[in-house]
Protein backbone atom coordinates (compact mmCIF):
# COMPACT_ATOMS: atom_id res chain seq x y z
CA UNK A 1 -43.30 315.26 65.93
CA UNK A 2 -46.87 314.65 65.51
CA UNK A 3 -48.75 315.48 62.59
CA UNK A 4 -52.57 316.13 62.83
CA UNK A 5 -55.21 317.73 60.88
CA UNK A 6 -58.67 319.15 61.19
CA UNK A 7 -61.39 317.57 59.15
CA UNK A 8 -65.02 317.99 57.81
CA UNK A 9 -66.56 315.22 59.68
CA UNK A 10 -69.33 313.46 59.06
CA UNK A 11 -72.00 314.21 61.97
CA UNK A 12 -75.64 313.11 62.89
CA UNK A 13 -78.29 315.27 63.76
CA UNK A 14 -78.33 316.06 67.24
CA UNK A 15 -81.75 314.62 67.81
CA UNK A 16 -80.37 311.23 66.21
CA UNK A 17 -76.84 311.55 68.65
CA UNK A 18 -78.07 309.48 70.70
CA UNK A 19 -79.31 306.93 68.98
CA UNK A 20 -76.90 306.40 66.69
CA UNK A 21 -73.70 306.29 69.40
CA UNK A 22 -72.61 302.44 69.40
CA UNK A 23 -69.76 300.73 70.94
CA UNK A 24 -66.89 299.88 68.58
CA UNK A 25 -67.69 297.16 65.82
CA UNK A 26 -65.32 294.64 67.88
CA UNK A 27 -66.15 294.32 70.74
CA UNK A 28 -69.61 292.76 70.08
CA UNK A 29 -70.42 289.92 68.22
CA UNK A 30 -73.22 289.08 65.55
CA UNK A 31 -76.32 288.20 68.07
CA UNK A 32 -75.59 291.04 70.11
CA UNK A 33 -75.55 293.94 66.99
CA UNK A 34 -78.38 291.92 65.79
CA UNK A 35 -80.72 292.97 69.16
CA UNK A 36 -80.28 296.74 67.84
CA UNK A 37 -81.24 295.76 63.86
CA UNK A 38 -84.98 297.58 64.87
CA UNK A 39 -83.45 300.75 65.51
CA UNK A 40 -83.45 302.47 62.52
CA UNK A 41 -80.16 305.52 63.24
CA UNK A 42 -78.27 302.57 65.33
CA UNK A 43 -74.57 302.79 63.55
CA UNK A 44 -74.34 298.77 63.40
CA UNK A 45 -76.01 298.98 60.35
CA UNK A 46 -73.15 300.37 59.31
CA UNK A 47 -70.19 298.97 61.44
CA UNK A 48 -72.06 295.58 61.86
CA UNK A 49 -74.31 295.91 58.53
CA UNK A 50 -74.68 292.04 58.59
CA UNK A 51 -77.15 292.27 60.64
CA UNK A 52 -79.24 293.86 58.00
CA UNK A 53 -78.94 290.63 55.66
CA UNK A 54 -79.97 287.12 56.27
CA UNK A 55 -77.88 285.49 58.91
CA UNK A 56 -76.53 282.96 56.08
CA UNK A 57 -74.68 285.42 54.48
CA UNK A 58 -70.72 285.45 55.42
CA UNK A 59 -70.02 288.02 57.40
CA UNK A 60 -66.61 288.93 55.65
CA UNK A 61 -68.66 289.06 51.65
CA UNK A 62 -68.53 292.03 49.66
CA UNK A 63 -72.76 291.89 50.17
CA UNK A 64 -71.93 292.85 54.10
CA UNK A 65 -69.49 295.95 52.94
CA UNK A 66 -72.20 297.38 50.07
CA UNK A 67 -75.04 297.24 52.46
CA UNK A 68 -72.68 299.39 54.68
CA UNK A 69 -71.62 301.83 51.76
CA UNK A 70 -75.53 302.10 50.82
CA UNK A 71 -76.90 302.82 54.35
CA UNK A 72 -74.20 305.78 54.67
CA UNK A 73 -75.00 307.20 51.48
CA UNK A 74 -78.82 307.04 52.45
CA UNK A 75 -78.29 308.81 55.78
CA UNK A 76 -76.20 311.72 54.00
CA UNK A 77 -78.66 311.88 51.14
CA UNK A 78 -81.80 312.26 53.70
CA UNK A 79 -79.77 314.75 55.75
CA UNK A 80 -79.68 311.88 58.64
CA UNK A 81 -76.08 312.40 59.14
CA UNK A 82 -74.65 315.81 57.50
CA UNK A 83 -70.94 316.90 56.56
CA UNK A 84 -69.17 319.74 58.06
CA UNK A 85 -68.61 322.45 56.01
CA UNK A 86 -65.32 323.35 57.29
CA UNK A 87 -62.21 320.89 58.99
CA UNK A 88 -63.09 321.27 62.76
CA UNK A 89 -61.24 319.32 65.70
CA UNK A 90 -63.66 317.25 67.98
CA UNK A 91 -63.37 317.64 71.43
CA UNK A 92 -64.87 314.34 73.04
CA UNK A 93 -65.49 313.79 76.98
CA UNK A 94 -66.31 310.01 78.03
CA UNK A 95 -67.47 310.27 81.95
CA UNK A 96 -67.87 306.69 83.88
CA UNK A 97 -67.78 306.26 87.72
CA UNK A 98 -66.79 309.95 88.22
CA UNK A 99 -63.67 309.70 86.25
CA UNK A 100 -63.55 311.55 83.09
CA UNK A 101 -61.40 311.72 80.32
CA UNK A 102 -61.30 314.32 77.39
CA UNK A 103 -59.61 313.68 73.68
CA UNK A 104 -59.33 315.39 70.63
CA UNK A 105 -60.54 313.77 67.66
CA UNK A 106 -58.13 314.71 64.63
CA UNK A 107 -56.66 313.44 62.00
CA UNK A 108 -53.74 311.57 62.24
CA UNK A 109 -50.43 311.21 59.53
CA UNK A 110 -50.41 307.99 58.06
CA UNK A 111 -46.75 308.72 57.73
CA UNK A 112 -46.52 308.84 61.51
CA UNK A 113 -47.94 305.36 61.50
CA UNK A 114 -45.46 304.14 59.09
CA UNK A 115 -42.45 306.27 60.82
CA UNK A 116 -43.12 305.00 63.81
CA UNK A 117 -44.74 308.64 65.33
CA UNK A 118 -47.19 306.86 65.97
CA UNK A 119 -46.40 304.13 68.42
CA UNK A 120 -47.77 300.08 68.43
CA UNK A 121 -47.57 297.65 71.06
CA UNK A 122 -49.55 295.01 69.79
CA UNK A 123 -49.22 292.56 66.24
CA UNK A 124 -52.44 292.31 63.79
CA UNK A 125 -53.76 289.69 62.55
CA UNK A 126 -54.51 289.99 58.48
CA UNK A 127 -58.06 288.58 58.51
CA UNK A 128 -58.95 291.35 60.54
CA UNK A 129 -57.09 293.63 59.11
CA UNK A 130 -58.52 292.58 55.90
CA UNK A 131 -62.36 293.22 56.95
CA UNK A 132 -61.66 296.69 57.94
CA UNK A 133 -59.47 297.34 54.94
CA UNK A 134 -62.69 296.38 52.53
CA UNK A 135 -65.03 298.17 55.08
CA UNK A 136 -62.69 301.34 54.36
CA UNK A 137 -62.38 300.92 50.36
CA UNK A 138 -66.51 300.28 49.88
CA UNK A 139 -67.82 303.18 52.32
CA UNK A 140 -65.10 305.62 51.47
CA UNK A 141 -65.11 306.09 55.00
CA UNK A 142 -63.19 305.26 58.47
CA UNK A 143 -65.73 304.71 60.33
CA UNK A 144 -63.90 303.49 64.15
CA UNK A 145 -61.82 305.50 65.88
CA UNK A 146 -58.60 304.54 66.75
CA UNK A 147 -58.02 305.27 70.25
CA UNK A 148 -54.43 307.56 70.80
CA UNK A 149 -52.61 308.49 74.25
CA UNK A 150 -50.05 311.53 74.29
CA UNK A 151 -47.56 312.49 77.13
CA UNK A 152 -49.21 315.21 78.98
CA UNK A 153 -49.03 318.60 76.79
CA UNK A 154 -49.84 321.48 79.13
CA UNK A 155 -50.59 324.02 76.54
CA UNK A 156 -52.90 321.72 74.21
CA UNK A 157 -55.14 320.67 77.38
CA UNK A 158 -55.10 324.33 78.39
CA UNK A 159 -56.87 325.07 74.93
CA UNK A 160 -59.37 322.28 74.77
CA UNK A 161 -60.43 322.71 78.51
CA UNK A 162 -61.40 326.21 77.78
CA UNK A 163 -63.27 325.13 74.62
CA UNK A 164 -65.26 323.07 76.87
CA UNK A 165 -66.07 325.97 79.76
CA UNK A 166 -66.84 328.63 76.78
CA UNK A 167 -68.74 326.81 74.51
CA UNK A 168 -71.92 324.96 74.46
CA UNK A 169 -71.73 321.24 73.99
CA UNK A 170 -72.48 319.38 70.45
CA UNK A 171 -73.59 316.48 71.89
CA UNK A 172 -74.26 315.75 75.28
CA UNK A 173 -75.77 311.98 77.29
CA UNK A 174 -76.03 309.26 79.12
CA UNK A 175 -75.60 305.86 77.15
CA UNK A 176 -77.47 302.73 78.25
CA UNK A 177 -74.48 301.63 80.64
CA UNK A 178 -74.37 304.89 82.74
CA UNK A 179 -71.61 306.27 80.98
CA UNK A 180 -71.87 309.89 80.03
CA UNK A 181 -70.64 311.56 76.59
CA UNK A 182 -69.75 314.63 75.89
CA UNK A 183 -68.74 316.70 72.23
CA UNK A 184 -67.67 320.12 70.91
CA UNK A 185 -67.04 321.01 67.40
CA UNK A 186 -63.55 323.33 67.27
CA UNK A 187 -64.85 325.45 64.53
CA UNK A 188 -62.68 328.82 65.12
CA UNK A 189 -59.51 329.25 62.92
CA UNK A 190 -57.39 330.29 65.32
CA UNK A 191 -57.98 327.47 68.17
CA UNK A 192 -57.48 325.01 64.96
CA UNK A 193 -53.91 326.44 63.87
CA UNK A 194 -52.90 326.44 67.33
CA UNK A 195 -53.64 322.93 68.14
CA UNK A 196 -51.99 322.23 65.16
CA UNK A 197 -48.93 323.61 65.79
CA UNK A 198 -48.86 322.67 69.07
CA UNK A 199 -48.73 319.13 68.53
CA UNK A 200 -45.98 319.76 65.66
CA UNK A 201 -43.52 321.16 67.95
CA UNK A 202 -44.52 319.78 71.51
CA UNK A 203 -45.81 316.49 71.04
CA UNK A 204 -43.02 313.58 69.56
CA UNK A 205 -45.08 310.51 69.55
CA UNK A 206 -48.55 309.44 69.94
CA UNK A 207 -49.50 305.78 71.28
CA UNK A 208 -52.00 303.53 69.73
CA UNK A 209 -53.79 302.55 73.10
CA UNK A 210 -56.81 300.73 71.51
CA UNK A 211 -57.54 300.02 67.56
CA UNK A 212 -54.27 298.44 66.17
CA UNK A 213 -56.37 297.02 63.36
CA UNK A 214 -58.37 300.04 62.82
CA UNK A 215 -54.96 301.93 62.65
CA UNK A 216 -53.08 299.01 60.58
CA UNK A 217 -56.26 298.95 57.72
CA UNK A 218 -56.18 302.83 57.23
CA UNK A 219 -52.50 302.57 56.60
CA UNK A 220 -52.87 299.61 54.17
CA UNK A 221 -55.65 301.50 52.04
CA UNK A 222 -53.14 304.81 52.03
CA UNK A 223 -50.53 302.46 50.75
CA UNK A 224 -52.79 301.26 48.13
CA UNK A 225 -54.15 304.44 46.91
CA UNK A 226 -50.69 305.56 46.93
CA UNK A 227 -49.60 302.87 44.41
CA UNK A 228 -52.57 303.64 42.16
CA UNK A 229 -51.18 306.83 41.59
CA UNK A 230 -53.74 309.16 43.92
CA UNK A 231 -51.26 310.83 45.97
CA UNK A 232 -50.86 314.22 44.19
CA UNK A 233 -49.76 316.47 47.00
CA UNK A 234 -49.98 314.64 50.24
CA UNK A 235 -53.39 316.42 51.13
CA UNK A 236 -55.56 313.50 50.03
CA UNK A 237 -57.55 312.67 52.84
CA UNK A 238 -56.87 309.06 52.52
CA UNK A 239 -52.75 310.00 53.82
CA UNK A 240 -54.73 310.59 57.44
CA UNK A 241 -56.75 308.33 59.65
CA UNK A 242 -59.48 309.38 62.25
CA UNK A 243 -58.12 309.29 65.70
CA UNK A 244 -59.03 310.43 69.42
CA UNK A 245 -55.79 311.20 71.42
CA UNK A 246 -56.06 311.67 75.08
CA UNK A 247 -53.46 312.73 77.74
CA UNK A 248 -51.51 310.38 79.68
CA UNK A 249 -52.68 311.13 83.09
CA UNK A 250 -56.40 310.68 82.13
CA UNK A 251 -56.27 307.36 81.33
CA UNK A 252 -56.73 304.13 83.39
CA UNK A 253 -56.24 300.56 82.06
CA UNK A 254 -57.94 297.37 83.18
CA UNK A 255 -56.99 294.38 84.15
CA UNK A 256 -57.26 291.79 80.93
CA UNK A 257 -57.86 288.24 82.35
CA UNK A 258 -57.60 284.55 81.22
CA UNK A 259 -59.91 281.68 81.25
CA UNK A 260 -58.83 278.03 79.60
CA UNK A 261 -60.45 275.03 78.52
CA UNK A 262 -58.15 272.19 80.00
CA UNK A 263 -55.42 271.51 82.73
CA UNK A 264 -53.50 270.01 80.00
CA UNK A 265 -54.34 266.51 81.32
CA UNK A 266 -53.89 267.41 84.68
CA UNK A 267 -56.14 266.81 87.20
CA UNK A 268 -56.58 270.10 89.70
CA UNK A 269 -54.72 268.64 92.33
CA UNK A 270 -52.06 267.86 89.87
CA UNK A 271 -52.12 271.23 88.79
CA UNK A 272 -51.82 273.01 92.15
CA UNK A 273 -48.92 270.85 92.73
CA UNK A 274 -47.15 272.19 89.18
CA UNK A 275 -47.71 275.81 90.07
CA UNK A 276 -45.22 275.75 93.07
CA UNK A 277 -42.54 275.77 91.13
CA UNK A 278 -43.26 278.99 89.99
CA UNK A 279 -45.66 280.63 92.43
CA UNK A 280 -46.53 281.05 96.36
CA UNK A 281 -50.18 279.94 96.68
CA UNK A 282 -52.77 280.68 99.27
CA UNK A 283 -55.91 279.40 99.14
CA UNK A 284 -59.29 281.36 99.88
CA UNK A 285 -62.36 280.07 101.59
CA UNK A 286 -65.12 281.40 100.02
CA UNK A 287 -63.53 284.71 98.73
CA UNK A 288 -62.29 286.43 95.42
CA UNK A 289 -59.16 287.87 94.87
CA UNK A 290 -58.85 290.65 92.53
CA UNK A 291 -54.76 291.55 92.45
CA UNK A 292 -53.66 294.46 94.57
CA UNK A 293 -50.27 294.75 93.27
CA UNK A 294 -47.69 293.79 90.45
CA UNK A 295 -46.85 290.10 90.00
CA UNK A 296 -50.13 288.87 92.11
CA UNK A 297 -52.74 287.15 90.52
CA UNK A 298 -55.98 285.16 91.28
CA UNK A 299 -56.85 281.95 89.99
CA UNK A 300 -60.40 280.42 90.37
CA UNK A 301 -60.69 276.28 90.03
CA UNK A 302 -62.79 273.51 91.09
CA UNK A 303 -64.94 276.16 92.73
CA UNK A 304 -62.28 277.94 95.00
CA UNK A 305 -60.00 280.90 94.90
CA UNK A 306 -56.23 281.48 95.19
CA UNK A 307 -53.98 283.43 95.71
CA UNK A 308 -50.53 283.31 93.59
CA UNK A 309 -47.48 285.61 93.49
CA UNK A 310 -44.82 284.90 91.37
CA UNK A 311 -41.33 284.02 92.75
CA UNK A 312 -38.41 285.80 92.14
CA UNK A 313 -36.06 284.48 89.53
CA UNK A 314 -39.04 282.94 87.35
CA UNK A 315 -39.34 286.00 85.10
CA UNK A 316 -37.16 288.75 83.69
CA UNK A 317 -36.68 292.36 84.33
CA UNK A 318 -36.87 293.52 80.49
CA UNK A 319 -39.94 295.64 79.71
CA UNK A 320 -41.85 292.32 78.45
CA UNK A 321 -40.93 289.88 80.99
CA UNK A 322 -42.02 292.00 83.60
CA UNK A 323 -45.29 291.95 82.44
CA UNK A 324 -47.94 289.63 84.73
CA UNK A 325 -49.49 288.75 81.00
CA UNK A 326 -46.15 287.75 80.40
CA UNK A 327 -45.12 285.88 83.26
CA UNK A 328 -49.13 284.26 83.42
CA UNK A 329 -48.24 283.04 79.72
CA UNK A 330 -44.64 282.00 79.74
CA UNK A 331 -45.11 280.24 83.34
CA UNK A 332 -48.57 278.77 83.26
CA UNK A 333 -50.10 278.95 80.00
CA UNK A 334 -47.34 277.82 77.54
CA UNK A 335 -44.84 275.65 80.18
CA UNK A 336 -47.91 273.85 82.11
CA UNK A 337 -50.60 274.15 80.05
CA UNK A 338 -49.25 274.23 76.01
CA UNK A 339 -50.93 277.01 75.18
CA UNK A 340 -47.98 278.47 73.03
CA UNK A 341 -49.70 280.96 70.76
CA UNK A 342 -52.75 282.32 73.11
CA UNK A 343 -53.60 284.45 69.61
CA UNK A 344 -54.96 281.45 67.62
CA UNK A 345 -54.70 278.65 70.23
CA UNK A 346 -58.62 278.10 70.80
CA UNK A 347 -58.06 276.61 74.35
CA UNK A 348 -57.55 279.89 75.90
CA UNK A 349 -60.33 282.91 76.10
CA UNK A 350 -60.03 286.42 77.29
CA UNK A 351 -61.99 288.47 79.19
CA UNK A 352 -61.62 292.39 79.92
CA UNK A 353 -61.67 293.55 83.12
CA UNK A 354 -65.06 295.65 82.90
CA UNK A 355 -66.90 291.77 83.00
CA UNK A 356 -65.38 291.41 87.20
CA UNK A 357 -64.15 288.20 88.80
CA UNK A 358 -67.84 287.15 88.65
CA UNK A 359 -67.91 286.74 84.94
CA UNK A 360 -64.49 284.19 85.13
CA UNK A 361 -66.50 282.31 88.16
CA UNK A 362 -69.17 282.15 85.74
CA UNK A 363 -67.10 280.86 83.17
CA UNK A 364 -65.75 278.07 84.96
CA UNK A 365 -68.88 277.06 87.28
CA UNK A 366 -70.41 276.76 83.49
CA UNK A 367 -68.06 273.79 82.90
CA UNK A 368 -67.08 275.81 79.26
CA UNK A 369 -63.65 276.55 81.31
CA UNK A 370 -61.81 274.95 83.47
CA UNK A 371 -59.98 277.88 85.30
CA UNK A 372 -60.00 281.61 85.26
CA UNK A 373 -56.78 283.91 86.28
CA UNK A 374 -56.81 287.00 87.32
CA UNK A 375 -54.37 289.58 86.12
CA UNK A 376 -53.04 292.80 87.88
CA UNK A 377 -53.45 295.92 85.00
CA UNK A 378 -50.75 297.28 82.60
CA UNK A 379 -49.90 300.66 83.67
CA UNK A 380 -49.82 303.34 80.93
CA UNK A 381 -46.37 304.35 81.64
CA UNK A 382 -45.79 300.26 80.73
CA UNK A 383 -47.31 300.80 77.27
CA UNK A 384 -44.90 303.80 76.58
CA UNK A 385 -42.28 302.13 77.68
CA UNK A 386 -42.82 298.87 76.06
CA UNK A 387 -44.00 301.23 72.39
CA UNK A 388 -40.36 303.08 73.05
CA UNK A 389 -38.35 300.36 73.39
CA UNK A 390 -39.92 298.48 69.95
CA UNK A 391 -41.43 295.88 71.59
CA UNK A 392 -44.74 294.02 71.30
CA UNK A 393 -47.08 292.91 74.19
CA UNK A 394 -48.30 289.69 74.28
CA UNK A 395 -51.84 289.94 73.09
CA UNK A 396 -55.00 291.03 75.22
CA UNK A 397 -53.03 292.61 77.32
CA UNK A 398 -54.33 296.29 77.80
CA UNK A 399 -58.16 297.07 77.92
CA UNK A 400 -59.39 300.55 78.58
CA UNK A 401 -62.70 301.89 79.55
CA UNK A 402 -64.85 303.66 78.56
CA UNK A 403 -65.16 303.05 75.26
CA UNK A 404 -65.25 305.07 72.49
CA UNK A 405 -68.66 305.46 70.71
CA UNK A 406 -68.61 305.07 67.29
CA UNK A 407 -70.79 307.12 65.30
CA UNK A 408 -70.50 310.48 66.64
CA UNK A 409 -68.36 311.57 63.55
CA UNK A 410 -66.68 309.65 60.49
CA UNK A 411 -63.75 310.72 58.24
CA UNK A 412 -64.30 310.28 54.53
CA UNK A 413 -61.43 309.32 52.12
């Protein structure tokens, strides 16, 4: 069963709130952190604190982590950001397009991680992990949220939605792209030891649905404090890692989508020709195709559109060859194009979902790609199934909106 705990978390004023909410550290790059360095309560000077240093320095030195640890510790010493006094759950609403979502930002058991409570479908790579892990160890801090999903629990939803209708909001607005954000502390005793129990005895697993990294670096600096001889009674608050866990049937995933550099040598004619093996094409004159169903997908070349499904018989039934990442990858990536390992092979991009079909035309009409596909979304029930059975996706496959904003509360170790 799961194991969560409350925690004094790390908060900015609520004047700052605002200001200081910033998508996740990866999923921007340098130059666009860099276009917020004016803003003096922005959290990429903490998350991206490279862009407080001269754009020479490497990105991944010990300089970059310090000027992280020392903005942190100037915020808490000028009352910027201030600690609560007692462990609280978070409630957290995220609002875009209508559809809203509500999680519950906890602590969660490294031991679950390790155990397997806690559910991956997705490999890490070690440079990455190895960033956050030194971004952990120099702030004392997690900093990004690692993004959870839970099975629908009746009785836990009941608790927080009431929280929400009796109880003023922490924090409440409207980010720059439209999307709304909403936060309660859960400050009453009671409420706390009930959430906590509930999700001992009613909740088995949770399922990382976005921060494998996040997840795998908090668990690697446990491990590590561990073996220095700092776990005493398992209370240390380095054994947990900050997490927001929301209910199955809130959720939506988007599509994740593919552009490539080369037809492998072939020309696009050539390439048409090599699909049919594989796929039923229809070409489109003068219109996208975003997938309307499982094993459809859209590919965009030499300015044009088509159609492709996937025949029978080219792909498997198990939980991974079902996937359309799967079947896009083993049938057109790796056996037409070469692209055998789309994590490191630098001929391949990806491209979430939230960007549209105009951003892959874009891509290609560019002449940096020569052709886009679009994908048909992972359903949730998908991921479970896929984190149940053991598996791993292939990578990129899942992206979720909205996004997280990090710097609404951090967990220090």
């Amino acid at each position: 069963m799961a194991r969560i705990i409350p925690f004094k978390g790390l908060r900015p004023k609520k004047a700052i709130a605002p200001q200081m909410a910033t998508l996740p550290y990866d999923v921007v790059n340098v130059a666009e952190a860099r276009q917020f360095r004016k803003e003096p309560y922005n959290f990429y000077h903490v998350t991206r604190s490279e862009i407080d240093l001269s754009e020479s320095v490497d990105v991944h030195s010990q300089q970059v982590y310090d000027k992280a640890a020392e903005t942190l510790e100037q915020w808490m010493a000028e009352k910027i950001m201030v600690q609560d006094s007692e462990p609280c759950y978070y409630i957290y609403e995220l609002v875009m397009n209508g559809r809203s979502q509500t999680g519950l930002i906890c602590g969660s058991s490294c031991d679950d991680y390790f155990e397997g409570v806690i559910k991956k479908h997705e490999f890490t790579r070690p440079e990455k992990e190895l960033d956050r892990i030194n971004h952990i160890k120099t702030t004392r801090a997690q900093t990004g949220i690692v993004f959870l999903a839970y099975r629908d629990q009746e009785d836990v939803q009941s608790i927080i939605e009431h929280w929400k209708n009796d109880h003023e909001a922490t924090y409440d607005f409207v980010a720059e792209d439209g999307i709304r954000h909403t936060f309660w502390v859960v400050d009453d005793y009671a409420k706390v030891a009930s959430i906590t129990r509930l999700f001992s005895e009613e909740v088995p697993a949770t399922y990382i649905a976005d921060g494998h990294h996040r997840a795998a670096s908090a668990g690697k600096v446990c491990q590590e404090m561990r073996d220095n001889g700092m776990y005493i009674t398992g209370d240390e608050a380095f054994n947990y890692f900050i997490t927001c866990i929301f209910p199955e049937s809130q959720l939506e995933i988007m599509d994740y989508n593919r552009v490539v550099k080369d037809l492998n040598g072939m020309s696009e004619e050539q390439f048409l020709h090599a699909l049919e093996e594989g796929f039923e094409i229809t070409p489109l004159v003068k219109e996208q195709y975003k997938p309307r169903s499982l094993h459809e997908f859209g590919m965009y070349v030499g300015g044009e559109w088509y159609k492709l499904v996937a025949k029978k018989g080219t792909y498997t039934e198990d939980p991974i060859g079902v996937l359309d990442v799967s079947i896009l990858q083993n049938n057109v990536l790796s056996k037409l194009l070469n692209i055998n390992d789309p994590r490191v092979d630098k001929r391949v991009d990806f491209v979430g979902g939230i960007r549209g079909l105009n951003e892959l035309e874009k891509r290609v009409d560019s002449g940096d790609m020569a052709a886009a596909f679009a994908c048909y979304p992972v359903s949730i029930q998908q991921l479970f199934n896929i984190a149940d059975s053991g598996y791993v996706m292939p990578p990129k496959s899942t992206w979720f909106e909205p996004k997280l904003r990090d710097g609404l509360v951090v967990y220090l170790i």
